[in-house]
Each structure stands twice: as structure tokens, then as C-alpha cells.
N, C-alpha and C. Protein backbone atom coordinates (compact mmCIF):
# COMPACT_ATOMS: atom_id res chain seq x y z
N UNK A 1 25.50 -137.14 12.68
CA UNK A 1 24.66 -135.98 12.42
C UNK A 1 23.21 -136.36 12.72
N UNK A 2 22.94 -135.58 13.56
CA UNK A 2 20.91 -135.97 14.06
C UNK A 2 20.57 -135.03 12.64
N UNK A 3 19.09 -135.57 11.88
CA UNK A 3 18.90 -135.05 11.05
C UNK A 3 17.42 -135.65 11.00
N UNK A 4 16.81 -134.93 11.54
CA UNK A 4 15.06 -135.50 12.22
C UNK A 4 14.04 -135.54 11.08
N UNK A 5 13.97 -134.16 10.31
CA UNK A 5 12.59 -134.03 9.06
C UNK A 5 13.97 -133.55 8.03
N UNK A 6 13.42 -134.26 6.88
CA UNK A 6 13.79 -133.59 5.71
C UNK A 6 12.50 -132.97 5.26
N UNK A 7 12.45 -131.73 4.55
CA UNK A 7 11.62 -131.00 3.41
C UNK A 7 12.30 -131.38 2.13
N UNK A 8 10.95 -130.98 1.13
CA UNK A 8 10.88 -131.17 -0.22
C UNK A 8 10.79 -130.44 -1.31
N UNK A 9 11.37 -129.90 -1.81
CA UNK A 9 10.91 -128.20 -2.15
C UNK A 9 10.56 -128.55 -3.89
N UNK A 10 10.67 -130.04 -4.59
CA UNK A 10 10.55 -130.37 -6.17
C UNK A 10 8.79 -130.16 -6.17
N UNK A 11 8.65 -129.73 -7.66
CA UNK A 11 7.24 -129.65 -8.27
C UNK A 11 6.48 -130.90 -8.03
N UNK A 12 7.18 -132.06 -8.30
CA UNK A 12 6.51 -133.39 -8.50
C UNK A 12 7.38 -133.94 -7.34
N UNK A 13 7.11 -134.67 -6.06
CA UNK A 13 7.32 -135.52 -5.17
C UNK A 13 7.05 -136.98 -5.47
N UNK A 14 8.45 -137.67 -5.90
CA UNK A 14 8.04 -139.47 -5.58
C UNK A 14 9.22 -139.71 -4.88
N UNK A 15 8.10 -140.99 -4.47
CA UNK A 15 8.68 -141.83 -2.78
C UNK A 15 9.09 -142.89 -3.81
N UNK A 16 10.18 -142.91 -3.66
CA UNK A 16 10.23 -145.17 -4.23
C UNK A 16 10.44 -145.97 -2.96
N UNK A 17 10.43 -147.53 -3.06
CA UNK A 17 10.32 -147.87 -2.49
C UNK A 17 12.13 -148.17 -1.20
N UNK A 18 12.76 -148.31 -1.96
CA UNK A 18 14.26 -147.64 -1.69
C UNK A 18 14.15 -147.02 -0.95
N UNK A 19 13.70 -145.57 -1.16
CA UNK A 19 14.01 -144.36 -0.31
C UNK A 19 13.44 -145.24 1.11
N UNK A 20 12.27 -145.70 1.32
CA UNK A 20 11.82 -146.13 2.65
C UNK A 20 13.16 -147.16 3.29
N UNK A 21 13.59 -147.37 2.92
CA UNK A 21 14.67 -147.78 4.03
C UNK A 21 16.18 -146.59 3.99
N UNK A 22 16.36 -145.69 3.04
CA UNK A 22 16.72 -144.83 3.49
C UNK A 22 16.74 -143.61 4.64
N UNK A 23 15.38 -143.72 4.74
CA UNK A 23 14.49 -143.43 5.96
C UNK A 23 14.69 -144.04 6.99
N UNK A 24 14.87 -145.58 7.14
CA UNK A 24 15.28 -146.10 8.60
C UNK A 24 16.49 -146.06 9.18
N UNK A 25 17.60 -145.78 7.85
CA UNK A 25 18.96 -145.92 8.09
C UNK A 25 18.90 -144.69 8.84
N UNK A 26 18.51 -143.05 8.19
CA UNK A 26 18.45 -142.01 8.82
C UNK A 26 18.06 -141.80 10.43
N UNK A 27 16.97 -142.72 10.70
CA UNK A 27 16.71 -142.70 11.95
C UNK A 27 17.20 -143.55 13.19
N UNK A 28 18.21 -144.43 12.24
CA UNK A 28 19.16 -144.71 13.09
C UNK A 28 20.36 -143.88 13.72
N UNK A 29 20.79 -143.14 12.87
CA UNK A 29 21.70 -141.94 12.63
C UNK A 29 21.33 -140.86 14.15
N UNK A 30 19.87 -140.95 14.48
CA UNK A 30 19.33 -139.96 15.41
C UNK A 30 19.57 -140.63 16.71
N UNK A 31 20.54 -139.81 17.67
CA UNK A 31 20.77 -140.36 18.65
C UNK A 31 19.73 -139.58 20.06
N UNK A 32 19.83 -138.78 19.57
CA UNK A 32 18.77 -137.78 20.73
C UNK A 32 17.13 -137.79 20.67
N UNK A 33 16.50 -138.49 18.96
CA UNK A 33 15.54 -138.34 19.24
C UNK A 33 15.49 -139.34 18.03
N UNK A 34 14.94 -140.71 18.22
CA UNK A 34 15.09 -141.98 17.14
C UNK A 34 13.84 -141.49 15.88
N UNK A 35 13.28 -140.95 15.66
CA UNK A 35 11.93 -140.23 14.59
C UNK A 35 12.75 -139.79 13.41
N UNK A 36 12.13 -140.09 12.49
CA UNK A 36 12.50 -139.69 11.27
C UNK A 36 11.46 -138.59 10.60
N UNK A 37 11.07 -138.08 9.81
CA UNK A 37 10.07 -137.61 9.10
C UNK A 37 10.80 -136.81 7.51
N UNK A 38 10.43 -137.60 6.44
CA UNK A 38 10.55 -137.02 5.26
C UNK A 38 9.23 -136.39 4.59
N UNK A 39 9.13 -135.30 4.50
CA UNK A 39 7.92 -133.98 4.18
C UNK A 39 7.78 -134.05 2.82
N UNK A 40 6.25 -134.29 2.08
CA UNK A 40 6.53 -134.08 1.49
C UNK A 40 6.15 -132.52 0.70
N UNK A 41 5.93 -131.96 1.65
CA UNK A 41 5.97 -130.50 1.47
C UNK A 41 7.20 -129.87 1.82
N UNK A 42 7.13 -128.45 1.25
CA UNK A 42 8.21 -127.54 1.19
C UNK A 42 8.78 -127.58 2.52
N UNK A 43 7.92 -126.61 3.50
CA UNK A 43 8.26 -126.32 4.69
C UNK A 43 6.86 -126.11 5.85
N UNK A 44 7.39 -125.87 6.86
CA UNK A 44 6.01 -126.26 8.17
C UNK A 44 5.43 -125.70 7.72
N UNK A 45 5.24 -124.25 7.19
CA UNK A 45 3.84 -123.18 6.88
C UNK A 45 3.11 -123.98 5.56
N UNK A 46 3.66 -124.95 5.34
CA UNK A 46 2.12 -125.30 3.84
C UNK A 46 0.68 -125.34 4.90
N UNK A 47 0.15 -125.43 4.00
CA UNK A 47 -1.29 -125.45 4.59
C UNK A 47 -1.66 -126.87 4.32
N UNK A 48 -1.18 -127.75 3.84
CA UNK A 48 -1.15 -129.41 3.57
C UNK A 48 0.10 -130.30 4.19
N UNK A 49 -0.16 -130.75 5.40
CA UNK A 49 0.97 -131.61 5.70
C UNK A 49 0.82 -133.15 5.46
N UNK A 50 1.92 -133.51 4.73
CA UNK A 50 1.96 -134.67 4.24
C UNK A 50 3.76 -135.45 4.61
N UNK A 51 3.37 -136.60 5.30
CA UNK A 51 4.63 -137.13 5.72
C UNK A 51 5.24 -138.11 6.21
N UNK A 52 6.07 -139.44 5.19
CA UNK A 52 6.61 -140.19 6.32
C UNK A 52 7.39 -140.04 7.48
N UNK A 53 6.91 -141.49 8.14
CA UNK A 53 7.50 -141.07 9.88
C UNK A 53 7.85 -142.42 10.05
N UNK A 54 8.86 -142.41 10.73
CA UNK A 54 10.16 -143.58 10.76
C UNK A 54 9.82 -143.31 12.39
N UNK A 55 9.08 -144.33 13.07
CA UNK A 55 9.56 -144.67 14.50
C UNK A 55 10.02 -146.19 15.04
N UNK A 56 10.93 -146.57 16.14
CA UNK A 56 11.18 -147.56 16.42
C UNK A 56 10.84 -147.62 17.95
N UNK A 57 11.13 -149.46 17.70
CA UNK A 57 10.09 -150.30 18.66
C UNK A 57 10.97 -149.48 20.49
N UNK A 58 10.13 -148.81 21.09
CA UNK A 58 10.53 -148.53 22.18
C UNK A 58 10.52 -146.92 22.71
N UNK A 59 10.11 -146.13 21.16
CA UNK A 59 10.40 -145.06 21.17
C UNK A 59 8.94 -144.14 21.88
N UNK A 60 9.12 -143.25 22.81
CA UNK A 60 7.80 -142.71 23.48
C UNK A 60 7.47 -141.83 22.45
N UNK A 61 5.96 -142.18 22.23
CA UNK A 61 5.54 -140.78 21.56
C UNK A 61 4.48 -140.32 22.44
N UNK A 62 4.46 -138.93 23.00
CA UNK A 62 3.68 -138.57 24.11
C UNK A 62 1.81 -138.45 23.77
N UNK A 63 1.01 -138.72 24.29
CA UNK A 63 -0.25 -138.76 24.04
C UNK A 63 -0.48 -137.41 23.71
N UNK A 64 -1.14 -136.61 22.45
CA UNK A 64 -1.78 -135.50 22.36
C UNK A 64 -3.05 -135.45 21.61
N UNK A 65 -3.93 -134.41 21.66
CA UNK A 65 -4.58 -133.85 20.47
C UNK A 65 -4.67 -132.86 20.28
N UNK A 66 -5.64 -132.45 19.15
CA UNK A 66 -5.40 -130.97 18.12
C UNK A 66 -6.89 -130.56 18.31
N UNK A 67 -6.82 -129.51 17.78
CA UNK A 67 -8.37 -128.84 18.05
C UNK A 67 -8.42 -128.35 16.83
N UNK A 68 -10.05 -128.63 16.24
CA UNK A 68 -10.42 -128.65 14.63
C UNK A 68 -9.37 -128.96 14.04
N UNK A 69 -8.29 -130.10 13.81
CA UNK A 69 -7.18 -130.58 13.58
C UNK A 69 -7.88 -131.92 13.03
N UNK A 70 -8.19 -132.51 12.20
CA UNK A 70 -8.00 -134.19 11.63
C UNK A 70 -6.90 -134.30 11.10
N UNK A 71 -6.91 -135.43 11.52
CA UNK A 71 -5.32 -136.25 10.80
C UNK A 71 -5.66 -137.38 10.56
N UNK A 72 -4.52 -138.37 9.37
CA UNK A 72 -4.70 -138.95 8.88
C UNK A 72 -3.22 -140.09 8.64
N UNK A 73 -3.50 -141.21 9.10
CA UNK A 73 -2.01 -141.94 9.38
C UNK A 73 -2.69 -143.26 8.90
N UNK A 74 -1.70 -143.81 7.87
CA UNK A 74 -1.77 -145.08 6.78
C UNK A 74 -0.38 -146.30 7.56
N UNK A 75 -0.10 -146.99 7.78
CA UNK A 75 0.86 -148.15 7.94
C UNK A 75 1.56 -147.84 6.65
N UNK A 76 2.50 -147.86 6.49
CA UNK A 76 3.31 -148.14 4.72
C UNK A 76 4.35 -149.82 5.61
N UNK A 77 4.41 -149.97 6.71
CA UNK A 77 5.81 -150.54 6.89
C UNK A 77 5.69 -150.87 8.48
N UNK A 78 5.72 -151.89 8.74
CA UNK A 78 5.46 -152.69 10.14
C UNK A 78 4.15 -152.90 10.93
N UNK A 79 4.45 -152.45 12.28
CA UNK A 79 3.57 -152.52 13.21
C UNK A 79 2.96 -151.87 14.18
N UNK A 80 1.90 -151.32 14.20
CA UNK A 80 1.70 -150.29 15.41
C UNK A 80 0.59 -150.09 16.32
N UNK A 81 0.30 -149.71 17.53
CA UNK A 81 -0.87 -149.85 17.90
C UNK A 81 -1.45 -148.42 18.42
N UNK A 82 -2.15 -147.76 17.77
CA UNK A 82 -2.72 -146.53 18.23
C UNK A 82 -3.61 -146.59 19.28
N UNK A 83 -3.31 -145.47 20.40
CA UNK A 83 -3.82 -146.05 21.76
C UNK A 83 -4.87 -144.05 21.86
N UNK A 84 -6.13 -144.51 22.19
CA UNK A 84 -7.19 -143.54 21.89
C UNK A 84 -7.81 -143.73 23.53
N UNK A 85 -7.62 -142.04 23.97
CA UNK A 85 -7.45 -141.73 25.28
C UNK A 85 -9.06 -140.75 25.44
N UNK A 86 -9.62 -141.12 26.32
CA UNK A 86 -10.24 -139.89 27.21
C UNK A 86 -10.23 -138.97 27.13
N UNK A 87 -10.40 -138.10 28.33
CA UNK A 87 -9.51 -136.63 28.97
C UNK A 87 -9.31 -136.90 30.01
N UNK A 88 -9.78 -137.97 30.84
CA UNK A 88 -8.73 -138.43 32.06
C UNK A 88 -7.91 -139.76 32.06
N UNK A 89 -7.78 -139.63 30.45
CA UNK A 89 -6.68 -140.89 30.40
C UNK A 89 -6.56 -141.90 30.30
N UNK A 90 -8.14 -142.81 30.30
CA UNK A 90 -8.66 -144.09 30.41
C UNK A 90 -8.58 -144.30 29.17
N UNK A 91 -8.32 -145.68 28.47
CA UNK A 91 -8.14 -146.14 27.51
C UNK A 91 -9.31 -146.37 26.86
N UNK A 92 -9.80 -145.63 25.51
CA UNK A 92 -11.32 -145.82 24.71
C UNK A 92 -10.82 -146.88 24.03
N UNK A 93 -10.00 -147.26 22.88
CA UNK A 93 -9.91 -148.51 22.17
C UNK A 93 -8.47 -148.16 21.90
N UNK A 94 -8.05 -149.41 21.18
CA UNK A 94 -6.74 -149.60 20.90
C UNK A 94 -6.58 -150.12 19.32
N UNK A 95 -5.99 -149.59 18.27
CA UNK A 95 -6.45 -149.72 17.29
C UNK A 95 -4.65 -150.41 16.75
N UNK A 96 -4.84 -151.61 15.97
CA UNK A 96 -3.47 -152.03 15.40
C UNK A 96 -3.33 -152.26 14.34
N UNK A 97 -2.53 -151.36 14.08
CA UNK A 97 -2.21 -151.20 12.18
C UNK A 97 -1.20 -152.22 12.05
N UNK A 98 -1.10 -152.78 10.19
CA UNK A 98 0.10 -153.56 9.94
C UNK A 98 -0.30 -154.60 10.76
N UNK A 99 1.26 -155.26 9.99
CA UNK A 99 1.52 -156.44 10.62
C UNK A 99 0.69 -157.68 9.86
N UNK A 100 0.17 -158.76 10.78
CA UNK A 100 -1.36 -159.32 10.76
C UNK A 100 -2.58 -158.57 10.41
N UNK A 101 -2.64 -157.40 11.33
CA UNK A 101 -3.92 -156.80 11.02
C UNK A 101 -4.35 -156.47 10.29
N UNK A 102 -5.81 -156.35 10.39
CA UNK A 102 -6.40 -156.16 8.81
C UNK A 102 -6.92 -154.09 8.79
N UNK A 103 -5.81 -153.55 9.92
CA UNK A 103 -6.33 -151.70 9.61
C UNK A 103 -4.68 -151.60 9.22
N UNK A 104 -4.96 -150.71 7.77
CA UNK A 104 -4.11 -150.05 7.25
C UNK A 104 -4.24 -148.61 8.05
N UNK A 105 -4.82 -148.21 8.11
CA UNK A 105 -5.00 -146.38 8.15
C UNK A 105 -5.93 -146.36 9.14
N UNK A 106 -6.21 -145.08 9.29
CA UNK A 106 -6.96 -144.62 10.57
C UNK A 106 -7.01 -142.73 10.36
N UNK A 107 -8.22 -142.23 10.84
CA UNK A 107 -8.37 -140.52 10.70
C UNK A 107 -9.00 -140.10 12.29
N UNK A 108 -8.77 -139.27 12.92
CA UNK A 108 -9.20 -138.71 13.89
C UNK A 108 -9.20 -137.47 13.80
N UNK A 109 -11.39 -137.67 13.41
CA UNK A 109 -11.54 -136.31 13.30
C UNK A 109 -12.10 -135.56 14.65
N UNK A 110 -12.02 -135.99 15.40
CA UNK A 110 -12.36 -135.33 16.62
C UNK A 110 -11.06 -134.49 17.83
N UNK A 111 -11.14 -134.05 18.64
CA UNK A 111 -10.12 -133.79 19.97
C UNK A 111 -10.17 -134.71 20.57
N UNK A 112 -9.51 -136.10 19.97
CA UNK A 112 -9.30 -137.36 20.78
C UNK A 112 -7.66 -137.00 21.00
N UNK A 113 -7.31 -137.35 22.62
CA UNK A 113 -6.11 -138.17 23.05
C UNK A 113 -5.71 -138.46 22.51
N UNK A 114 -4.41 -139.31 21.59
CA UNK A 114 -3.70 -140.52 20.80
C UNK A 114 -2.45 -140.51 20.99
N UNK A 115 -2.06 -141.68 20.96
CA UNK A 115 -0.41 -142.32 21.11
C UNK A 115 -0.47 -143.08 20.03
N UNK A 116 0.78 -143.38 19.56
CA UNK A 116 1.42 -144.61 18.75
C UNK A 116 2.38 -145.10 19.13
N UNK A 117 2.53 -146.45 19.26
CA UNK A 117 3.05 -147.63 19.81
C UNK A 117 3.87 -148.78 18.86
N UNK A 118 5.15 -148.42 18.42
CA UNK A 118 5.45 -149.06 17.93
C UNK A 118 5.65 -150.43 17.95
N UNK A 119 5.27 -151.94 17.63
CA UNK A 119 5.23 -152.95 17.87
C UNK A 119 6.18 -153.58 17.30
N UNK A 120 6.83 -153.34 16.23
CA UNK A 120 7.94 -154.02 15.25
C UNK A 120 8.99 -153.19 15.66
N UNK A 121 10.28 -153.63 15.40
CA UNK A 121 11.70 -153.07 15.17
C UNK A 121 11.51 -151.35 14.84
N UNK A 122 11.12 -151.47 13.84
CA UNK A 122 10.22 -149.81 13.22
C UNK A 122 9.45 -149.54 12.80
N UNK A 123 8.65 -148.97 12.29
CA UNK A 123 7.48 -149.21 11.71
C UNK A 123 7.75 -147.95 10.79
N UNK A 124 6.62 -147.47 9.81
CA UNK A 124 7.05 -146.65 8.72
C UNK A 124 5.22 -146.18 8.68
N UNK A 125 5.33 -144.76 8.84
CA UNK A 125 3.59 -144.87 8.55
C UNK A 125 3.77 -143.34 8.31
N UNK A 126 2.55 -142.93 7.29
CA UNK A 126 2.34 -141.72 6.35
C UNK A 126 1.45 -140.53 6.79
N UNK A 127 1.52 -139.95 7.20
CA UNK A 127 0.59 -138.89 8.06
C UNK A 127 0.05 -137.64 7.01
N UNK A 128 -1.14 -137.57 7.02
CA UNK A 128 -1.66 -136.41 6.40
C UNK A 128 -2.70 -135.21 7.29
N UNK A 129 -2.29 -134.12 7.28
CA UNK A 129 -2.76 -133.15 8.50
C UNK A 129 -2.72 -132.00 8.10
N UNK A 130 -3.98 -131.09 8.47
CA UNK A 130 -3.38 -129.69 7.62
C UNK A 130 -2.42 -129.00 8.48
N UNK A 131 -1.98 -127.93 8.11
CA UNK A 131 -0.85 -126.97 8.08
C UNK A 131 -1.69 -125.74 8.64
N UNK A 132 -0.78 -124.88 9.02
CA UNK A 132 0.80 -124.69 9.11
C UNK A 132 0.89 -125.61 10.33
N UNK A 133 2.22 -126.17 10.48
CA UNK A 133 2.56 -126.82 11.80
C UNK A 133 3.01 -125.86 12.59
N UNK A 134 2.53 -125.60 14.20
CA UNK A 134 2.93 -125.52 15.22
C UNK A 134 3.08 -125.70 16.54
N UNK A 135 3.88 -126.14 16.94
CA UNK A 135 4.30 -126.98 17.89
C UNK A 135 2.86 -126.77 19.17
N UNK A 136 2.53 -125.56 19.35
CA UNK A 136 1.09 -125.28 20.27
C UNK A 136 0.01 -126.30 19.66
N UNK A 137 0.17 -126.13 18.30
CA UNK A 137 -1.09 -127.07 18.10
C UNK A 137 -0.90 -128.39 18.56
N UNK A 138 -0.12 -129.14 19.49
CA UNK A 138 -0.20 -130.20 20.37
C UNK A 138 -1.37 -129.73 21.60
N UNK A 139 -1.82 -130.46 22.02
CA UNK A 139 -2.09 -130.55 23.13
C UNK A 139 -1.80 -131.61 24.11
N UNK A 140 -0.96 -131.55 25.05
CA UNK A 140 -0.32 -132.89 26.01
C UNK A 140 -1.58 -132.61 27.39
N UNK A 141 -1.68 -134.19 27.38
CA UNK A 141 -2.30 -133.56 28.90
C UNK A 141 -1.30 -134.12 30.22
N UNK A 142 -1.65 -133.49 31.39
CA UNK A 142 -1.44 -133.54 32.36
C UNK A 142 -0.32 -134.91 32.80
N UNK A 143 -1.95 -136.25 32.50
CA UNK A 143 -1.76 -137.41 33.20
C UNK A 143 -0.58 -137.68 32.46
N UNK A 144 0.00 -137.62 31.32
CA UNK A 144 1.06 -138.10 30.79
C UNK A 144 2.34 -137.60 30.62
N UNK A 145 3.55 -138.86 31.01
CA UNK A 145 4.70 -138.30 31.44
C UNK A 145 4.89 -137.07 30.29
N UNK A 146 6.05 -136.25 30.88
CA UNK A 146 6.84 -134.73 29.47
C UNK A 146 7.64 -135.81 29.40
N UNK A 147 8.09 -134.85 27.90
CA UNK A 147 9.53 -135.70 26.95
C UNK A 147 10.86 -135.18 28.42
N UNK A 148 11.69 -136.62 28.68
CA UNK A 148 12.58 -136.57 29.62
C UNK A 148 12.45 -136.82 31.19
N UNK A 149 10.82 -137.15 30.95
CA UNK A 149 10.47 -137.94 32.42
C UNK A 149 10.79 -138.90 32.49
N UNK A 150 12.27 -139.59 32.29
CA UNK A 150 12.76 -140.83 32.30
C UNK A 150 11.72 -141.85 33.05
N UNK A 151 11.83 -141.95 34.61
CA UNK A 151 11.13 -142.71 35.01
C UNK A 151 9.70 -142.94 35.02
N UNK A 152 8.92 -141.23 34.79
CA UNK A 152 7.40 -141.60 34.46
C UNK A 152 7.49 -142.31 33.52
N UNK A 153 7.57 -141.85 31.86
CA UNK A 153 7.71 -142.47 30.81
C UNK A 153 7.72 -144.18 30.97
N UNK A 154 9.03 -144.60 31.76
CA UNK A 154 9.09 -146.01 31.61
C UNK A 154 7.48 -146.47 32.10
N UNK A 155 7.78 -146.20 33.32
CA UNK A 155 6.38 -146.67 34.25
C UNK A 155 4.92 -146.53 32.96
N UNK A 156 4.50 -145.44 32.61
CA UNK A 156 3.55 -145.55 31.82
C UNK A 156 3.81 -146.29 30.72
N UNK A 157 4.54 -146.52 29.70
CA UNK A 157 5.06 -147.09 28.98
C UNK A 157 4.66 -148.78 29.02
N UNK A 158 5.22 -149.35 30.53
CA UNK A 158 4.90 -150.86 30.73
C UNK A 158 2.96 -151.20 30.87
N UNK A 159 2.64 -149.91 31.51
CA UNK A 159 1.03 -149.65 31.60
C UNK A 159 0.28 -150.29 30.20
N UNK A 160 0.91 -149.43 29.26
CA UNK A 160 0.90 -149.29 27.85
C UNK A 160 0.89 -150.96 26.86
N UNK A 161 1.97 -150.94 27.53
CA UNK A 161 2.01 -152.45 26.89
C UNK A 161 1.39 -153.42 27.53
N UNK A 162 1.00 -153.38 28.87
CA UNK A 162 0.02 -154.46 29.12
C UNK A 162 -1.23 -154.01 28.58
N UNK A 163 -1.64 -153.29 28.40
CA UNK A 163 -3.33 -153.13 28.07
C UNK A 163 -3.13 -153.09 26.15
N UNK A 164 -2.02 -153.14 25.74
CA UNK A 164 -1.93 -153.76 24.50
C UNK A 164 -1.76 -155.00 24.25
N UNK A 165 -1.26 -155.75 25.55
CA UNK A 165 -1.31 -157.00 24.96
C UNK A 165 -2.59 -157.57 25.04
N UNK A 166 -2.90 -156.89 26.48
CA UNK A 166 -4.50 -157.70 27.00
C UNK A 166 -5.50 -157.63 25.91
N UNK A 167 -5.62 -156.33 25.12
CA UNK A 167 -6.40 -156.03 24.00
C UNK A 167 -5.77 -157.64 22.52
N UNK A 168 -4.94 -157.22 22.67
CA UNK A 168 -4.63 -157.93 20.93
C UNK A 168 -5.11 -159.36 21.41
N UNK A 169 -5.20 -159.85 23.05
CA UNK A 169 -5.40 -161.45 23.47
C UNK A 169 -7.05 -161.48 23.09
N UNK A 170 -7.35 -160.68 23.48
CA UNK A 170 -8.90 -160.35 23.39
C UNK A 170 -9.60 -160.24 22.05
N UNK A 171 -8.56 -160.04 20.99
CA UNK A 171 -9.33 -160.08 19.11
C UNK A 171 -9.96 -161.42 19.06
């Protein structure tokens, strides 16, 4: 059974620490799309989105941003490297949560580009963003492969990881 976001519909929401690997088992379970996300809001229309996100090491997440949109993403669990884009795509900095590193969290309050890059097996990280969610409020650009560009994807992907490694050689 693919089973991508759970919602939360209780008065009082707690995470234990348990449930977080319940969360990875789940996103193993996902064969079409490896992401997990447990909400801890009701449903997409809150006006507060709050949420773990279960990704693993390999998985594309396509570069976007939001307009008057901040968001807000904490590490709870591995490794990751947030990759902060242009508008023609050139790499501004590369930011690495977890792990070694000493950034837990990160907010982008601007219409920046961003990817996340999973570096560990999976990583586990907490996103806070307002609401309502809808899928328009992405913005993808151009230069970057769509979900199912098998071969762009790879190709950018290896791009990806060299200018992450070159960066982390460079701390």
C-alpha cells in the first residue's frame, strides 16, 4: 500500500520518538514515490502547515519556490544538504544540516530556488509553512529536470553531487 502523508485530526498532537521510525518503515512501503510526510495538521486547507518528511538517500526532490511563502525546515534525523538556486540556476550556497554539522534548521524567507539532498540512508526533517497547501504554490523552473525525466534527473542529480562534495571539501 503507497501511503505518502498521513493527517491528524486529535486536539493535542505528540510525536514520540518511536513514531519517527515508524515513519521510515512507511516510506519504505512507498514504491512510486519514496517521501513520507506525517501532518501535523488536520488537512491541506489549515492555514498552519506543520510536518515530518521522511526522504531517502537518492530520492529527487525537484528545485522550487513560493511567493510571499517562508518556510521553515529543522533536521530531527540524518543528513542533508539544501542546495539555494538563482533564477538561472547557478548555485548561491549550499547549506548542510545534521550529521557533523553544526545547522540544525534553516527559513527561506525570500523567492529563493531550493532543493534538498539527502546525504544519509534517510534523513527525517520537520517543515513549517503556512497553508492552505496548493500544489500551484510550487514554482519549478525551467532549467530543472520534471518528475519522470529519468535521464535529465540522473544527469543533474550527479551535477548536484559534485558541487556538494566540492562545497563540504571546501568547509
Amino acid at each position: 500500500m503507497n501511503k505518502h502523508v498521513d493527517f491528524s485530526e486529535e486536539d493535542v498532537v505528540i510525536v514520540r520518538k518511536q513514531q519517527l521510525d515508524q515513519f521510515i518503515k512507511q516510506s519504505y512501503t512507498n514504491t512510486d514515490n519514496p517521501k513520507y510526510r506525517f501532518c501535523l495538521h488536520a488537512s491541506p486547507e489549515n492555514v498552519l502547515q506543520e510536518m515530518f518528511i521522511v526522504r531517502k538517500y537518492g530520492e529527487y526532490c525537484r528545485p522550487d519556490r513560493h511567493e510571499d511563502m517562508p518556510e521553515t525546515h529543522m533536521i530531527i534525523r540524518g543528513e542533508e544538504a539544501v542546495i539555494l538556486f538563482d533564477e538561472n540556476g547557478e548555485i548561491l550556497n549550499v547549506i548542510f544540516l545534521g550529521g557533523e554539522n553544526d545547522v540544525l534548521a534553516y527559513r527561506v524567507n525570500a523567492s529563493i530556488y531550493h532543493m534538498t539532498v539527502t546525504l544519509s540512508e534517510f534523513a527525517i526533517d520537520y517543515e513549517v509553512k503556512p497553508g492552505p497547501f496548493m500544489d500551484k504554490s510550487n514554482i519549478y523552473p525551467d532549467w530543472a529536470p520534471a518528475y519522470g525525466e529519468i535521464d535529465k534527473i540522473e544527469e543533474f542529480m550527479r551535477r548536484m553531487e559534485v558541487e556538494i562534495n566540492r562545497r563540504r571539501n571546501n568547509e
